[in-house]
C-alpha atoms as a PDB file:
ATOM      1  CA  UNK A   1      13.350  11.950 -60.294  1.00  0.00           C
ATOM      2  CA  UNK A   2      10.813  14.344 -59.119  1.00  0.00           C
ATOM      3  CA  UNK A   3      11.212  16.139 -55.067  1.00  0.00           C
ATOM      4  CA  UNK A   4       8.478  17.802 -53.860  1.00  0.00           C
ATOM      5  CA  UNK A   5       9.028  20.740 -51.056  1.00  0.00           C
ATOM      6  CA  UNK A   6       6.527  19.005 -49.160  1.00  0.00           C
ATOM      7  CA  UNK A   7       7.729  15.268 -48.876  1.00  0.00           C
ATOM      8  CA  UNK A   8      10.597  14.009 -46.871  1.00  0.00           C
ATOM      9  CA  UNK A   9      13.431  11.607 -48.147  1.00  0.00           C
ATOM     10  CA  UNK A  10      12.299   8.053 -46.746  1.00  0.00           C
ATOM     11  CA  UNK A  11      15.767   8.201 -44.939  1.00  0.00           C
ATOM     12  CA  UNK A  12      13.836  11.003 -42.799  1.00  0.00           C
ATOM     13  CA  UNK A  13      11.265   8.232 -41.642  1.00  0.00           C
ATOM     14  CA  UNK A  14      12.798   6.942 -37.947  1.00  0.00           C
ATOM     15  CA  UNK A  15      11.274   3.913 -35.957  1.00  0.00           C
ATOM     16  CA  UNK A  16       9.928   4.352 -32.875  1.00  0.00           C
ATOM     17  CA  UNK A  17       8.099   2.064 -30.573  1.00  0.00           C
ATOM     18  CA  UNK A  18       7.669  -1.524 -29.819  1.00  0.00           C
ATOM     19  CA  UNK A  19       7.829  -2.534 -33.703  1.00  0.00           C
ATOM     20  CA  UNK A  20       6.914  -6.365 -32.481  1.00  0.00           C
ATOM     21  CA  UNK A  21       3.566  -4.496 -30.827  1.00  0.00           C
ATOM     22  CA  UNK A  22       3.002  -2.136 -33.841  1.00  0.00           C
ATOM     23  CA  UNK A  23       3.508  -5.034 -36.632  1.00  0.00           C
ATOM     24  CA  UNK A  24       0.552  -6.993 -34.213  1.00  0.00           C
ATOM     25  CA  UNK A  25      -1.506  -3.786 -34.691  1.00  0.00           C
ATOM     26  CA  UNK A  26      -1.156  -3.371 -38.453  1.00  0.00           C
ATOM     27  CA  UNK A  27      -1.894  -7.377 -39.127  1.00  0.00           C
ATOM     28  CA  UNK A  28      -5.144  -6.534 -37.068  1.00  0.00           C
ATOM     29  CA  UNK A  29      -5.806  -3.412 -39.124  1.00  0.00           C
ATOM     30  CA  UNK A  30      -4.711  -5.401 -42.648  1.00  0.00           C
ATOM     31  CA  UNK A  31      -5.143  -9.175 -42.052  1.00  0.00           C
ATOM     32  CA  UNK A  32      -3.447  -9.776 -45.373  1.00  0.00           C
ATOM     33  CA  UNK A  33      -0.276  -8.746 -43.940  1.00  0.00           C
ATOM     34  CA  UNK A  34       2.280 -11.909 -42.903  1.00  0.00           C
ATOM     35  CA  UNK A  35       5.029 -12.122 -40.450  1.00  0.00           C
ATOM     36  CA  UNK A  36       7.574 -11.839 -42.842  1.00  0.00           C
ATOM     37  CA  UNK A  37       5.997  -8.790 -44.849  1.00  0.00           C
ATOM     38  CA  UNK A  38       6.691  -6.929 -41.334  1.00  0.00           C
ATOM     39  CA  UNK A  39      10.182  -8.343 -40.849  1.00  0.00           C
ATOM     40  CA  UNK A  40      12.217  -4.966 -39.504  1.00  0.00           C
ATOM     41  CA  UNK A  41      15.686  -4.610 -39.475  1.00  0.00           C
ATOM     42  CA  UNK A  42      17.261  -1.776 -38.276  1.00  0.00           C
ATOM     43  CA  UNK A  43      18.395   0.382 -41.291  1.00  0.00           C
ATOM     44  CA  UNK A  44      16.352  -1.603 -43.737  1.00  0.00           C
ATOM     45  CA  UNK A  45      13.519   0.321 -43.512  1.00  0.00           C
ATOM     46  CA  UNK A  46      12.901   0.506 -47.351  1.00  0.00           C
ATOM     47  CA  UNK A  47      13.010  -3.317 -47.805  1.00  0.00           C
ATOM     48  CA  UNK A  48       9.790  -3.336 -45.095  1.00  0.00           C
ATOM     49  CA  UNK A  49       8.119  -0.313 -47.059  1.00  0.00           C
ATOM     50  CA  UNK A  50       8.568  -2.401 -50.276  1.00  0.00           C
ATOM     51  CA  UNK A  51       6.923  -5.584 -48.792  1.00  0.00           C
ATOM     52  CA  UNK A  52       3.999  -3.820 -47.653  1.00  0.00           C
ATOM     53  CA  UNK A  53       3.470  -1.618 -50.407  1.00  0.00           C
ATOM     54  CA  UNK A  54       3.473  -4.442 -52.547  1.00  0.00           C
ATOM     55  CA  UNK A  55       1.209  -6.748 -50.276  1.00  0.00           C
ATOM     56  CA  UNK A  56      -1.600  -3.960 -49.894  1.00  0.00           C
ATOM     57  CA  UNK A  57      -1.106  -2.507 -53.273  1.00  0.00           C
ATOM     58  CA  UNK A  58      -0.492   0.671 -51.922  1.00  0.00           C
ATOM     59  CA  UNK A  59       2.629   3.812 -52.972  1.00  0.00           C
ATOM     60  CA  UNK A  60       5.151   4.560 -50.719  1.00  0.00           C
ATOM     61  CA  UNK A  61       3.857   7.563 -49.053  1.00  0.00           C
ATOM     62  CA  UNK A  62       0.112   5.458 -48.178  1.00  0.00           C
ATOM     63  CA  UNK A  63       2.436   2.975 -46.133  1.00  0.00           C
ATOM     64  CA  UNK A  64       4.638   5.223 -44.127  1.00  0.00           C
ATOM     65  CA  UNK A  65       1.807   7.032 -43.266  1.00  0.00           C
ATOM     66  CA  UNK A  66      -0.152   3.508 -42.348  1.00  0.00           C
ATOM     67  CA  UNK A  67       2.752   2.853 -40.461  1.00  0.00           C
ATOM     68  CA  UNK A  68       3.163   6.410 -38.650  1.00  0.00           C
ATOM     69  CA  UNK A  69      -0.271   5.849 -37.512  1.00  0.00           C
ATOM     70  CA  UNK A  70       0.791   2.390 -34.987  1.00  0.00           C
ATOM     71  CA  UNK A  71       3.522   4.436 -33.854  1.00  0.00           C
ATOM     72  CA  UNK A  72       3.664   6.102 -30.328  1.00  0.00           C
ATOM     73  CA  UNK A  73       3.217  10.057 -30.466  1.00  0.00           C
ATOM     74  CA  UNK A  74       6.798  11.457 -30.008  1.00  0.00           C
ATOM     75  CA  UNK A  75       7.249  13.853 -27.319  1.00  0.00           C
ATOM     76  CA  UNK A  76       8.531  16.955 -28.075  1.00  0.00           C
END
């Protein structure tokens, strides 16, 4: 299994937000997305990345980063 310096484990990627607003925003963006493709439960994060990267044919990092993108900027 190959680690880059650079990427995080997925277990580093935390929800934020209104996911219910945020899942609206990403079947906007990618109409091919379903209601049950964006299905979130807490700590099951993985099973949602796997739904979506399958439905948009896209890797794991492309869809946490589509997703980080709905997300409301964090405060520091």
């Amino acid at each position: 299994m190959e680690h880059s310096k650079d990427q995080k484990p997925a277990a580093a990627f935390k929800m934020t937000g209104d996911w219910k607003e945020q899942s609206k925003q990403l079947k906007a963006k990618y109409s091919q997305l379903t209601d049950e493709d964006l299905k979130y439960e807490a700590g099951k994060e993985n099973d949602l990345f796997k739904r979506v990267e399958k439905r948009l044919n896209k890797n794991h990092d492309e869809v946490v980063n589509i997703i980080r993108k709905v997300q409301p900027a964090q405060a520091l």
